[in-house]
PDB file of N, CA and C in Angstrom:
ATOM      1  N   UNK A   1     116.583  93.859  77.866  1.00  0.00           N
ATOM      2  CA  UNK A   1     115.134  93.789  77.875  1.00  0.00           C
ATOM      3  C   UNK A   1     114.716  92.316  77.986  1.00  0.00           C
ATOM      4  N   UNK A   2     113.694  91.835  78.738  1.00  0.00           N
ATOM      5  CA  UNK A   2     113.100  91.021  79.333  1.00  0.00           C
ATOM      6  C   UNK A   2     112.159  90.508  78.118  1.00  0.00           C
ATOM      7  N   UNK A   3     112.021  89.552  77.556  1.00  0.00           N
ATOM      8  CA  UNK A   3     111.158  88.689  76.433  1.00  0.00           C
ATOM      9  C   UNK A   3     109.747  88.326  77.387  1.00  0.00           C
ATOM     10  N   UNK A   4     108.539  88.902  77.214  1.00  0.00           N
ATOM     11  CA  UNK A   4     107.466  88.762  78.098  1.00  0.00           C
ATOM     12  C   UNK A   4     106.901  87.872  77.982  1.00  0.00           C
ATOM     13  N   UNK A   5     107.051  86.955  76.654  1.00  0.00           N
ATOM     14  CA  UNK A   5     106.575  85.362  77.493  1.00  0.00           C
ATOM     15  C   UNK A   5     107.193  84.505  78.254  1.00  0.00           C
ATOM     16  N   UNK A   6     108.807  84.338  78.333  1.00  0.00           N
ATOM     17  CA  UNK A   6     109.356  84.718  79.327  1.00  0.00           C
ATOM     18  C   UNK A   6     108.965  84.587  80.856  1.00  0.00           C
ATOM     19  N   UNK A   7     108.718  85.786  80.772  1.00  0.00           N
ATOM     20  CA  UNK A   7     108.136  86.391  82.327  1.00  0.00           C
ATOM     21  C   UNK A   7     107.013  86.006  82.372  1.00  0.00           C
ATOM     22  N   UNK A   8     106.470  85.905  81.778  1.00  0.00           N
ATOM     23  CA  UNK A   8     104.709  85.113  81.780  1.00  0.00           C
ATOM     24  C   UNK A   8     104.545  83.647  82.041  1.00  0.00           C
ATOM     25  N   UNK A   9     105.696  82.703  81.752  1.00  0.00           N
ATOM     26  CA  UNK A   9     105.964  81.622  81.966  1.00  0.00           C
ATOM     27  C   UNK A   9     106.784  81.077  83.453  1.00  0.00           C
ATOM     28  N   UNK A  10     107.633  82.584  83.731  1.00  0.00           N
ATOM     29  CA  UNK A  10     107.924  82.187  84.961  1.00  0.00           C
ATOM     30  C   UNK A  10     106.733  82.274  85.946  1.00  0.00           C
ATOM     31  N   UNK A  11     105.930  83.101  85.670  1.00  0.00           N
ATOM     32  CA  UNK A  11     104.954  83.561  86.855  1.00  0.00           C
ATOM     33  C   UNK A  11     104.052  81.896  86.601  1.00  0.00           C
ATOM     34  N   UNK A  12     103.790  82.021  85.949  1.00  0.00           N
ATOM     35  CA  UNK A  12     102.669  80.420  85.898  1.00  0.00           C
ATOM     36  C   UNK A  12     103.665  79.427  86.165  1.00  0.00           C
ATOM     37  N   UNK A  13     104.831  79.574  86.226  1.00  0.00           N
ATOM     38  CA  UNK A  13     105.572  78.605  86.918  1.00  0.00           C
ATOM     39  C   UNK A  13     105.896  78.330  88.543  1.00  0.00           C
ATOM     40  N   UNK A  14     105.543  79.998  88.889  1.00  0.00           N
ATOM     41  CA  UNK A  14     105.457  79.794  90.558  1.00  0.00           C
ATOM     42  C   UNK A  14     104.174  79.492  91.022  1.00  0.00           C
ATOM     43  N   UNK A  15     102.991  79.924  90.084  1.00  0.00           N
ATOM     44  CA  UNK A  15     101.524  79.733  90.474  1.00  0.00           C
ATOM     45  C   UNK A  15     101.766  78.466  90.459  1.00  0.00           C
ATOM     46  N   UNK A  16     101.605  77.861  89.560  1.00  0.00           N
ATOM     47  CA  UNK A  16     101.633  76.517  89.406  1.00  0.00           C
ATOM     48  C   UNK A  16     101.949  75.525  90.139  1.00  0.00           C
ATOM     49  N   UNK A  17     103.639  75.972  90.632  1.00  0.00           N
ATOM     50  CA  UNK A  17     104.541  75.364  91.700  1.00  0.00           C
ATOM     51  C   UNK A  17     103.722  75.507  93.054  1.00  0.00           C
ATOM     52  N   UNK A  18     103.311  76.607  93.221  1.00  0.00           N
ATOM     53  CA  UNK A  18     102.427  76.862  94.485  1.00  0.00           C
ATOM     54  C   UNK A  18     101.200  75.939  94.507  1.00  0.00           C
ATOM     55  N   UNK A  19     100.846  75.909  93.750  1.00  0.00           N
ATOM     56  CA  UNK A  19      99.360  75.051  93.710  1.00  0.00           C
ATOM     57  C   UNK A  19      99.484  73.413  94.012  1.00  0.00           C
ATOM     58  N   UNK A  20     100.557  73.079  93.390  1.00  0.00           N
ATOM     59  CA  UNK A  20     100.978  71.823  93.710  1.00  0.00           C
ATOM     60  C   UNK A  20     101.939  71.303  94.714  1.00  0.00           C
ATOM     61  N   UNK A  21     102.851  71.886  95.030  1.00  0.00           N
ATOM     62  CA  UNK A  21     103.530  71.669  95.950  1.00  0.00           C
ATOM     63  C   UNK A  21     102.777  72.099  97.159  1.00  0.00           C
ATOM     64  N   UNK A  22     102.342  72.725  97.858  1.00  0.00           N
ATOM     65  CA  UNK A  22     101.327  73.348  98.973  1.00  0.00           C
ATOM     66  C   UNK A  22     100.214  72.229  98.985  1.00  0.00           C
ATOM     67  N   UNK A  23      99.576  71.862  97.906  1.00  0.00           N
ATOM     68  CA  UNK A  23      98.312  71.236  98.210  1.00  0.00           C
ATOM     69  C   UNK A  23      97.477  71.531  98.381  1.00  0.00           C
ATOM     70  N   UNK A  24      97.348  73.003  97.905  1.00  0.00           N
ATOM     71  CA  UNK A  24      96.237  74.089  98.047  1.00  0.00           C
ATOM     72  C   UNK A  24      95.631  73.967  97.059  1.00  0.00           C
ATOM     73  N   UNK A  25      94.075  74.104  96.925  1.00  0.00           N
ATOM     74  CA  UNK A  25      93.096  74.605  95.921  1.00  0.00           C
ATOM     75  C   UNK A  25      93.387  75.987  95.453  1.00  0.00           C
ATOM     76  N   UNK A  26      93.243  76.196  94.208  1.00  0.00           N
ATOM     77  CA  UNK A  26      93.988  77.280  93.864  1.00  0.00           C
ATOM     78  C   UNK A  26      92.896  78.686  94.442  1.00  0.00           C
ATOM     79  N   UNK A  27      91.928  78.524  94.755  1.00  0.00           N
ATOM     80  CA  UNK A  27      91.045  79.272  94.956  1.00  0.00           C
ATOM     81  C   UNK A  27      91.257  80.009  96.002  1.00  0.00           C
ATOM     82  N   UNK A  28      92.119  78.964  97.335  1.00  0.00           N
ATOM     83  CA  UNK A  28      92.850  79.800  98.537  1.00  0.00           C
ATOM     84  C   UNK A  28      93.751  80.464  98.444  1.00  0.00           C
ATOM     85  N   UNK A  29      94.353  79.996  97.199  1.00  0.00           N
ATOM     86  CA  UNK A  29      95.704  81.119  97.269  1.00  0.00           C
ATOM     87  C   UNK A  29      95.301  82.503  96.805  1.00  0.00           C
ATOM     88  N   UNK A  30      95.608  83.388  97.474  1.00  0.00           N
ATOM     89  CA  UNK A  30      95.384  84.940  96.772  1.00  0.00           C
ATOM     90  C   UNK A  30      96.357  85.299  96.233  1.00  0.00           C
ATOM     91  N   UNK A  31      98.017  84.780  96.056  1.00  0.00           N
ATOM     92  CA  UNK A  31      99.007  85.313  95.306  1.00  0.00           C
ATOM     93  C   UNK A  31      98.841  84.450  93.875  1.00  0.00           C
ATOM     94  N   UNK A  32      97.818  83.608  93.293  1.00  0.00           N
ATOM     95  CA  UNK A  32      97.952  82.881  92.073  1.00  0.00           C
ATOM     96  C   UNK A  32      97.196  84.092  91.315  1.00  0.00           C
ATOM     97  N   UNK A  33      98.021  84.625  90.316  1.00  0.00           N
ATOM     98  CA  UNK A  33      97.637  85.652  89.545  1.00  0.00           C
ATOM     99  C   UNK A  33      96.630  85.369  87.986  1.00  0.00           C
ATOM    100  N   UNK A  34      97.072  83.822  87.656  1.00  0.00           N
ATOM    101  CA  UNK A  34      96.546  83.559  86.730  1.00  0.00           C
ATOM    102  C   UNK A  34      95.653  82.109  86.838  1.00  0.00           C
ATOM    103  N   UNK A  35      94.927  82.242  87.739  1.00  0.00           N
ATOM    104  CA  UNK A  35      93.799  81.313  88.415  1.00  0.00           C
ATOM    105  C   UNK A  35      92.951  80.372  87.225  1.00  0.00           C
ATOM    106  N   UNK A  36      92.903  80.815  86.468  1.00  0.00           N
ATOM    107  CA  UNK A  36      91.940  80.108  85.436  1.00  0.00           C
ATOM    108  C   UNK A  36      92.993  79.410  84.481  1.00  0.00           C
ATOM    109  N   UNK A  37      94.287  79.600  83.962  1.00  0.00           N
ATOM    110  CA  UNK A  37      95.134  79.008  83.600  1.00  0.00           C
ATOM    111  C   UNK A  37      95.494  77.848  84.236  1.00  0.00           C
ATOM    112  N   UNK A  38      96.306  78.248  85.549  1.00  0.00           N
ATOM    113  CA  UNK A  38      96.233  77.261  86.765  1.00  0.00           C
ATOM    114  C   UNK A  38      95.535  76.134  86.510  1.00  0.00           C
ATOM    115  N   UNK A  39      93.917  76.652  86.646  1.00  0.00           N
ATOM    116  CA  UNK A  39      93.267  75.385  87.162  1.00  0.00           C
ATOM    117  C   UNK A  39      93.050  74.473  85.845  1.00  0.00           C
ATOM    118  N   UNK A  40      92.993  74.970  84.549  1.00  0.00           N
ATOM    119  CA  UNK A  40      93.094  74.572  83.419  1.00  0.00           C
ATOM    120  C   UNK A  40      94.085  73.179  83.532  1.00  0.00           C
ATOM    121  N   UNK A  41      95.437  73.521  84.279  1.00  0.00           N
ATOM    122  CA  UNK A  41      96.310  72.752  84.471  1.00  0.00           C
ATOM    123  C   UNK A  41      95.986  71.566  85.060  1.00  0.00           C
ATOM    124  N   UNK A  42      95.966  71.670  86.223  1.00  0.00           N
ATOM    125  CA  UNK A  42      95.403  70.696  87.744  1.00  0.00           C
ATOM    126  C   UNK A  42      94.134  70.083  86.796  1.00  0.00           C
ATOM    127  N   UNK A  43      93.604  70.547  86.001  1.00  0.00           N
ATOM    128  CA  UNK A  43      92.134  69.592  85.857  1.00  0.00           C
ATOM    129  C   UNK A  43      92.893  68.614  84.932  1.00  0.00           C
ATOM    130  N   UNK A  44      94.339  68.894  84.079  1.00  0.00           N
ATOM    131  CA  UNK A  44      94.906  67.793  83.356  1.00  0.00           C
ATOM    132  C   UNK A  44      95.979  67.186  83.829  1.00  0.00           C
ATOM    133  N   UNK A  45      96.335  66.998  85.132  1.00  0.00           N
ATOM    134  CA  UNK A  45      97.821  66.866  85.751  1.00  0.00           C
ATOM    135  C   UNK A  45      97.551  65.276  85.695  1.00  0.00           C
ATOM    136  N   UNK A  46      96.554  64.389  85.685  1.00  0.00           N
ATOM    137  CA  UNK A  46      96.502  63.098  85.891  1.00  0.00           C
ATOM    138  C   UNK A  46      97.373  62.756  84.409  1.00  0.00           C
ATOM    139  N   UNK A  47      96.446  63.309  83.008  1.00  0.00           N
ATOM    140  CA  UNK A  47      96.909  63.199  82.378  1.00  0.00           C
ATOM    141  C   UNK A  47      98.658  63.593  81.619  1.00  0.00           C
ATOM    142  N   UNK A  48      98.530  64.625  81.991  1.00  0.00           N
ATOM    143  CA  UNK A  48     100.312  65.107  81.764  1.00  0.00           C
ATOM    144  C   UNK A  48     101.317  64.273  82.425  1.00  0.00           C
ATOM    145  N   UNK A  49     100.729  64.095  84.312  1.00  0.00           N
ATOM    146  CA  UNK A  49     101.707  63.022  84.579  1.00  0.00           C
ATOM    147  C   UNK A  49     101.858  61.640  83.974  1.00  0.00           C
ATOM    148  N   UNK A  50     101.217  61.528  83.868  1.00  0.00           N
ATOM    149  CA  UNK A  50     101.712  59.508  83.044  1.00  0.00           C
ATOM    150  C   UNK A  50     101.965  59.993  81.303  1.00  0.00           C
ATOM    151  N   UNK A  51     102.120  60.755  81.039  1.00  0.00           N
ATOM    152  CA  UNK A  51     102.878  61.214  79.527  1.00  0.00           C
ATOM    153  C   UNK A  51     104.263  60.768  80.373  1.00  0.00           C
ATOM    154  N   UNK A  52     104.372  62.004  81.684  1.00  0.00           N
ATOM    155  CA  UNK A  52     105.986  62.197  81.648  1.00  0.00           C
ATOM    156  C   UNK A  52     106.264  61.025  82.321  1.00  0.00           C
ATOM    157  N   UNK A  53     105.713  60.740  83.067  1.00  0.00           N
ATOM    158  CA  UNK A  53     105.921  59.139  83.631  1.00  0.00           C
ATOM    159  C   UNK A  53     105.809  58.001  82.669  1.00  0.00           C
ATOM    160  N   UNK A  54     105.433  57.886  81.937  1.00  0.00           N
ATOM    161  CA  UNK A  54     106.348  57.090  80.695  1.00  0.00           C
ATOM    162  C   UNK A  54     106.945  57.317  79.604  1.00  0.00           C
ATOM    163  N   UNK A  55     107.996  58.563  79.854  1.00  0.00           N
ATOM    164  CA  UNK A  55     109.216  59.148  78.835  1.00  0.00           C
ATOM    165  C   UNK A  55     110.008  59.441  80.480  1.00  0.00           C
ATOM    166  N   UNK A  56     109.560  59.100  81.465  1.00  0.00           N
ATOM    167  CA  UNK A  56     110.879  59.475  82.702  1.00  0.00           C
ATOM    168  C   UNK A  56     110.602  57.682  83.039  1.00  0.00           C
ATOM    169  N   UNK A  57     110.814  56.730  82.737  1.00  0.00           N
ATOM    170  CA  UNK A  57     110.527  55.485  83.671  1.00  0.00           C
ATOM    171  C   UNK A  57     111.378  55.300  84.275  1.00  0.00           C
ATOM    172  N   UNK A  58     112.661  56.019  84.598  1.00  0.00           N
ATOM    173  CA  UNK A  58     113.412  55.938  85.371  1.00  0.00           C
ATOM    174  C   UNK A  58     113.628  56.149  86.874  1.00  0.00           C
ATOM    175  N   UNK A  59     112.331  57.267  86.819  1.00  0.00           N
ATOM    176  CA  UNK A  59     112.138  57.868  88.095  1.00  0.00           C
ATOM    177  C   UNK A  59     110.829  57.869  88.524  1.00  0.00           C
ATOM    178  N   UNK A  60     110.135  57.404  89.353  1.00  0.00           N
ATOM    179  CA  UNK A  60     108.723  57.437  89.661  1.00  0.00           C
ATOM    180  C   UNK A  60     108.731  59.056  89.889  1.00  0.00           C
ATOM    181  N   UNK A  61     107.118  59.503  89.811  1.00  0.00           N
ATOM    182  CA  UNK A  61     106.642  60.569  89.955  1.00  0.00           C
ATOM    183  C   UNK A  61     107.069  61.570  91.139  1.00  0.00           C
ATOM    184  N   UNK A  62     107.132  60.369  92.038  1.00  0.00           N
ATOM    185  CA  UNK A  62     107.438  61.009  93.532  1.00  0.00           C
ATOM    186  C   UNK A  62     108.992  61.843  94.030  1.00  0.00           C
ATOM    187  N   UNK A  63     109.428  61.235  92.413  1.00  0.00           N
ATOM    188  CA  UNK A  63     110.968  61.595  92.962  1.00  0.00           C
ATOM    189  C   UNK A  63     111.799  62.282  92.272  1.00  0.00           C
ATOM    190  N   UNK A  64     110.606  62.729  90.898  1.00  0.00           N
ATOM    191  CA  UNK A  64     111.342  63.828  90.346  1.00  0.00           C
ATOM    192  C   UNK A  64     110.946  65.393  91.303  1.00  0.00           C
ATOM    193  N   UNK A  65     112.041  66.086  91.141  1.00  0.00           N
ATOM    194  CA  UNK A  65     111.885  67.498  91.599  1.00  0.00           C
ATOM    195  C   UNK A  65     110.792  67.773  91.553  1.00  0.00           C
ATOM    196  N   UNK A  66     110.198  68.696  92.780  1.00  0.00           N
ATOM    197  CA  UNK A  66     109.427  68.921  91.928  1.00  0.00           C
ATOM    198  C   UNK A  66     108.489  70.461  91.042  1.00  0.00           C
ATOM    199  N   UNK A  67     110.222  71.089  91.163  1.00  0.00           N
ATOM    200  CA  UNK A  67     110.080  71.903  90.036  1.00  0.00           C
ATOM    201  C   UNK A  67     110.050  71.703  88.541  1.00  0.00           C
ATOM    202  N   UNK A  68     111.077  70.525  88.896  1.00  0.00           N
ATOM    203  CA  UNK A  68     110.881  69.717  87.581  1.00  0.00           C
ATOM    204  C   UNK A  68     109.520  69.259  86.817  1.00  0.00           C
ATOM    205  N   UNK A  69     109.014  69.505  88.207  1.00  0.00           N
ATOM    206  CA  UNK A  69     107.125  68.307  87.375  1.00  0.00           C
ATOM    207  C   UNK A  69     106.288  69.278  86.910  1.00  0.00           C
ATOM    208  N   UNK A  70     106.941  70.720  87.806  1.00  0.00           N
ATOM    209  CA  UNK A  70     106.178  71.651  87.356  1.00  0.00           C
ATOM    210  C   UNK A  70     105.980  72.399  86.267  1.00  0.00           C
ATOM    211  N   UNK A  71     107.850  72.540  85.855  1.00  0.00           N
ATOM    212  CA  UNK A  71     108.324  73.357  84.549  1.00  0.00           C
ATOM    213  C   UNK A  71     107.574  72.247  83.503  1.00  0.00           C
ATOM    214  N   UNK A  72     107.753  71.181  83.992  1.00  0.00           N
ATOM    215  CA  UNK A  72     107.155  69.902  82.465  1.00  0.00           C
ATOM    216  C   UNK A  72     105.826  69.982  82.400  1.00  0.00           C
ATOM    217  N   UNK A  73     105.160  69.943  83.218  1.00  0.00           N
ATOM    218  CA  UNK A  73     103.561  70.124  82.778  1.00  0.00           C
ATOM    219  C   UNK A  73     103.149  71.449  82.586  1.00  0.00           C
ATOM    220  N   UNK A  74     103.756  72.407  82.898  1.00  0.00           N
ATOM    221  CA  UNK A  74     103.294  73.502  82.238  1.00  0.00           C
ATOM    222  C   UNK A  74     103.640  74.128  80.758  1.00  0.00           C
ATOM    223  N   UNK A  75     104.943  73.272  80.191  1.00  0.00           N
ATOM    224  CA  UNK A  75     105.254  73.210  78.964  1.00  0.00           C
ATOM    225  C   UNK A  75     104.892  72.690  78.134  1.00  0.00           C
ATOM    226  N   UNK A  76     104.308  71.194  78.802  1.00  0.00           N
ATOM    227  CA  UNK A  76     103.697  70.305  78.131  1.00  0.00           C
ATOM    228  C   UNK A  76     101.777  70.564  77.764  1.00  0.00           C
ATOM    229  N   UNK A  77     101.428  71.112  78.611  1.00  0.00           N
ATOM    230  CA  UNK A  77     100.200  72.112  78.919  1.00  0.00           C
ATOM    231  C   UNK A  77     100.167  73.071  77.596  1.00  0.00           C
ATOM    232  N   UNK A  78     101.290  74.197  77.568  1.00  0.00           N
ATOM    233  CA  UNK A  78     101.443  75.102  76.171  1.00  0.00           C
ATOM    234  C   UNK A  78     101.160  74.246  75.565  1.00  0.00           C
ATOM    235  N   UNK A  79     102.186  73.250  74.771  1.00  0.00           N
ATOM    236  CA  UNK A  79     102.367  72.047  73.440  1.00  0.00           C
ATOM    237  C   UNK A  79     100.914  71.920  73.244  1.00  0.00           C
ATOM    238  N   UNK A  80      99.850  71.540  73.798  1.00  0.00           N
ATOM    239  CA  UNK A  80      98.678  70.881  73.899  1.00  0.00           C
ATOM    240  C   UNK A  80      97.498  72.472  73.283  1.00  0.00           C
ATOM    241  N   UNK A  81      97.527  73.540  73.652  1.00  0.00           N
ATOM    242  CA  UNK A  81      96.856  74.721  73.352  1.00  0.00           C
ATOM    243  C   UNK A  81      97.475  75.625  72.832  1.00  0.00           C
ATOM    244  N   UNK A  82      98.949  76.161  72.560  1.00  0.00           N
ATOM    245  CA  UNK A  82      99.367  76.701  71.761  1.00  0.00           C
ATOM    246  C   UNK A  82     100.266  76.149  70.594  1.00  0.00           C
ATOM    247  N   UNK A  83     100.378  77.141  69.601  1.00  0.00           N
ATOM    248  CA  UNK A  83     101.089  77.351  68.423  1.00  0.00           C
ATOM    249  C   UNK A  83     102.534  77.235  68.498  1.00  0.00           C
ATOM    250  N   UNK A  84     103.024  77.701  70.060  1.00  0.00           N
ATOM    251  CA  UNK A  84     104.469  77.538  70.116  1.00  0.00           C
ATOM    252  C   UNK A  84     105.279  76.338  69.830  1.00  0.00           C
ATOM    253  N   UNK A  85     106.349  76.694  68.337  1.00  0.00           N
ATOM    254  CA  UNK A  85     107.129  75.088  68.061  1.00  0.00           C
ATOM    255  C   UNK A  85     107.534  74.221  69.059  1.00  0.00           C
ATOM    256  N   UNK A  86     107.596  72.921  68.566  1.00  0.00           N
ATOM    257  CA  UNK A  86     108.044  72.038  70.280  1.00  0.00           C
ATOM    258  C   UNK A  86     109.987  72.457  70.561  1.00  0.00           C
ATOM    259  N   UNK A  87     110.254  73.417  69.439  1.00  0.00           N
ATOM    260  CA  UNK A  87     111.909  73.219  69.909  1.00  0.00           C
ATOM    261  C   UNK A  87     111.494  74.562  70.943  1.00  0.00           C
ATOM    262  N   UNK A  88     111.109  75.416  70.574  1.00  0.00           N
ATOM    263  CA  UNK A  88     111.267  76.594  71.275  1.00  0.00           C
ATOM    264  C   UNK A  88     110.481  76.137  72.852  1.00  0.00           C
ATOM    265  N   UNK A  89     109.288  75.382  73.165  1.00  0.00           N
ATOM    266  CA  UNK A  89     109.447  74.880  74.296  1.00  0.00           C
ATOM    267  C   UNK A  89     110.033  74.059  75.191  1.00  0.00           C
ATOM    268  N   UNK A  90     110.940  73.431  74.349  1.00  0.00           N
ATOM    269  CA  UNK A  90     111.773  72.800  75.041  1.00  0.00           C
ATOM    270  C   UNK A  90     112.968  73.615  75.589  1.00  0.00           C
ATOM    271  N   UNK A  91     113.384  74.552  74.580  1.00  0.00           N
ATOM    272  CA  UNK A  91     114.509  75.724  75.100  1.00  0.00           C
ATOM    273  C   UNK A  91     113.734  76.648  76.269  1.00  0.00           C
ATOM    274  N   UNK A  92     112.491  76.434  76.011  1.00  0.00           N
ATOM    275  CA  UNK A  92     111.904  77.435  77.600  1.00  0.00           C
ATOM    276  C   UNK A  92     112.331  76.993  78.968  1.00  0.00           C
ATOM    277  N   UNK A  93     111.401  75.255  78.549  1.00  0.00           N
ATOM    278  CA  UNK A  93     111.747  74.690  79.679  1.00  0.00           C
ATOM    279  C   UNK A  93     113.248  74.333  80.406  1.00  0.00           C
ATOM    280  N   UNK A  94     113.854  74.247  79.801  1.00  0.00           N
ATOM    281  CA  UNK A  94     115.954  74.199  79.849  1.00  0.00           C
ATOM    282  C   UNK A  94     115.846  75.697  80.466  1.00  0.00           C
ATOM    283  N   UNK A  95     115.678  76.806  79.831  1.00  0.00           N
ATOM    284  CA  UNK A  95     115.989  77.941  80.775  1.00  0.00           C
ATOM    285  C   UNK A  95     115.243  78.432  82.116  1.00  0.00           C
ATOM    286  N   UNK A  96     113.692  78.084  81.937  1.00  0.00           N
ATOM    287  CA  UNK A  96     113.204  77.967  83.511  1.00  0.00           C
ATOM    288  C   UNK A  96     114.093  76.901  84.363  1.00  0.00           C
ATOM    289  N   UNK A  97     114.511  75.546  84.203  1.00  0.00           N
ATOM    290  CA  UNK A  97     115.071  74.626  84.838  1.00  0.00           C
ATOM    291  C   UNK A  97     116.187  75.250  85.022  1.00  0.00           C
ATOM    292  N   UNK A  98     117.021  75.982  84.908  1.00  0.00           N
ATOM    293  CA  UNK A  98     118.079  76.732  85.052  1.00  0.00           C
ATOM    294  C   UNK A  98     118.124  78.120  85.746  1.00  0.00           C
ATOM    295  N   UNK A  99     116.896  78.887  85.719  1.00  0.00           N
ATOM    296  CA  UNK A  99     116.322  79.794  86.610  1.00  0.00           C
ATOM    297  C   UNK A  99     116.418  79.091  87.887  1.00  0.00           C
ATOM    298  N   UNK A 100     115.534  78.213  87.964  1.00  0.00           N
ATOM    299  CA  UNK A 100     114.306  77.295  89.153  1.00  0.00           C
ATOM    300  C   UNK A 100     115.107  75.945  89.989  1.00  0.00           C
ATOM    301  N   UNK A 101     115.354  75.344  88.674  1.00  0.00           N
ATOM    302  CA  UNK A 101     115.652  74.022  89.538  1.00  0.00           C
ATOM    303  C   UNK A 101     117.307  73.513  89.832  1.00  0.00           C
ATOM    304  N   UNK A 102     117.693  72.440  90.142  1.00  0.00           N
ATOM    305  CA  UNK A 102     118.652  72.191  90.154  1.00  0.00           C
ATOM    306  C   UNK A 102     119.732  71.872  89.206  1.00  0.00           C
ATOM    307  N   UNK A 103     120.834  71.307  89.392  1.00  0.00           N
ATOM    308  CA  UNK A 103     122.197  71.276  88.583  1.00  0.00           C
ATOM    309  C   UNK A 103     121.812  70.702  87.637  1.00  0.00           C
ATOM    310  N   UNK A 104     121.119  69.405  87.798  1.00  0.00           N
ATOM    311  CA  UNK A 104     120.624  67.906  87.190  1.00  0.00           C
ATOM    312  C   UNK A 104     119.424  68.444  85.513  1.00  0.00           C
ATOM    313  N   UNK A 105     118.256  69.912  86.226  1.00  0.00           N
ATOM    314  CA  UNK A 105     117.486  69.706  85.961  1.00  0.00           C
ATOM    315  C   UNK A 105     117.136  70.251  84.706  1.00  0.00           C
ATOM    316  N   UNK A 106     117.901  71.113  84.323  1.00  0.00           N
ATOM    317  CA  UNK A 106     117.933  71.189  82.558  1.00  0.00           C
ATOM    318  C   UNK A 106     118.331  69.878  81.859  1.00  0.00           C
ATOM    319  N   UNK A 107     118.862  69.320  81.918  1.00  0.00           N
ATOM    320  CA  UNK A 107     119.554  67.896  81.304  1.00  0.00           C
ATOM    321  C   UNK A 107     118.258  66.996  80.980  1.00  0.00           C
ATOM    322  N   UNK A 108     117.363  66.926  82.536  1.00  0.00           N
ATOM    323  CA  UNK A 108     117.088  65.515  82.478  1.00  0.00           C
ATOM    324  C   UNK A 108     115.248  66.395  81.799  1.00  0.00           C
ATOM    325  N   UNK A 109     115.641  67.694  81.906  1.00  0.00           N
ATOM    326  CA  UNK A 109     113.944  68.486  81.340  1.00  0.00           C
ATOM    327  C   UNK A 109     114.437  67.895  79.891  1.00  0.00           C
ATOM    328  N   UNK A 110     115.307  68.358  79.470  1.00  0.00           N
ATOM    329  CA  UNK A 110     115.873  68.892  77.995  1.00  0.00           C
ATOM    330  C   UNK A 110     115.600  67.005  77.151  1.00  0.00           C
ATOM    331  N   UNK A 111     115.781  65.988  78.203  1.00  0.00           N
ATOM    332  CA  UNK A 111     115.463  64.425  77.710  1.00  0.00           C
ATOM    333  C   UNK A 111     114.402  63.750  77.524  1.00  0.00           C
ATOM    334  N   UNK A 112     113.328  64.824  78.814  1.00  0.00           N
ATOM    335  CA  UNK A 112     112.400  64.345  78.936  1.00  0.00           C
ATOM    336  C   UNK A 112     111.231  64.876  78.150  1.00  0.00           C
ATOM    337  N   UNK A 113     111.209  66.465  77.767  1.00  0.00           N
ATOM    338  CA  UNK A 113     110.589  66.860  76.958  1.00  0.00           C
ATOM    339  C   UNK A 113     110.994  66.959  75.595  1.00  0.00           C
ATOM    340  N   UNK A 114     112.444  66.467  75.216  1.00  0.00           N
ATOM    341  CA  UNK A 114     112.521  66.182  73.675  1.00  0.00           C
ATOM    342  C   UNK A 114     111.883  64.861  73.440  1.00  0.00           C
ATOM    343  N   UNK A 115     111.857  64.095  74.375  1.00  0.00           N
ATOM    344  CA  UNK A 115     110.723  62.655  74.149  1.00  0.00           C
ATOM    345  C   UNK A 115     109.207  63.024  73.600  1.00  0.00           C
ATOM    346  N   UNK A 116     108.500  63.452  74.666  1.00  0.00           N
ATOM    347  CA  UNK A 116     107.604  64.066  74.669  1.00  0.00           C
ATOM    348  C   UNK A 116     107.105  64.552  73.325  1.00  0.00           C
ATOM    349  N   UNK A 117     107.815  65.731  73.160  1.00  0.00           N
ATOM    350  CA  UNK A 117     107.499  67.091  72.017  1.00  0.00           C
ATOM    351  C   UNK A 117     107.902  67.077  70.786  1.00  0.00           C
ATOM    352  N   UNK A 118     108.782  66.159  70.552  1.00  0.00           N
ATOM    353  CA  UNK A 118     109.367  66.158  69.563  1.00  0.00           C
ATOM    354  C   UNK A 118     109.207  64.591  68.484  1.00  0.00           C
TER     355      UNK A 118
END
C-alpha cells in the first residue's frame, strides 16, 4: 500500500517540475492538478532559491538539476506551511530524488536540505 502523502508529493512534484522547467504560466497548463498550490510556490521561488543557493554555494542555480530545484523547493515550501518534522522532509525529499532524479541526487538533496531544515 501506497502512503498518500507520498503520492501527493509526487504529483506536486511533476506539477511543479512542469511549471518550471517549461516556462509555462501555470494557468496554460491543463495537466497541473493542483494549480493554487503550484502557484503558491512560483510566487516564493525568488525566495526559496537564494535559501538553497546559499546552503548549495557550490553550484550556481543554473546547474543544479533541475529536479533537484524542484524536489527542494517544494519541500522547503511544506517546512514553511506545514507541521511536517524537518527529518521526515528531508527523508521525502531523498526518496522523491531517488524516484525522479539522478545517481548524485539524494546525496547532495539529503546535504542540502539537512542545512536548510535542520
Amino acid at each position: 500500500m501506497s502512503d498518500q502523502r507520498h503520492e501527493h508529493r509526487k504529483e506536486l512534484l511533476r506539477d511543479l517540475f512542469a511549471c518550471t522547467f517549461n516556462g509555462l504560466h501555470p494557468e496554460r497548463m491543463e495537466s497541473v492538478k493542483n494549480l493554487e498550490y503550484i502557484k503558491k510556490i512560483l510566487a516564493e521561488l525568488t525566495d526559496l532559491d537564494s535559501v538553497i543557493q546559499a546552503n548549495a554555494p557550490e553550484r550556481a542555480l543554473t546547474e543544479i538539476n533541475k529536479v533537484d530545484l524542484a524536489i527542494m523547493r517544494l519541500i522547503m515550501f511544506e517546512s514553511k506551511y506545514a507541521d511536517t518534522p524537518p527529518k521526515v522532509l528531508i527523508d521525502e525529499g531523498i526518496e522523491l530524488a531517488k524516484e525522479f532524479g539522478s545517481d548524485s541526487s539524494p546525496k547532495f538533496i539529503n546535504g542540502v536540505l539537512a542545512q536548510i531544515l535542520l
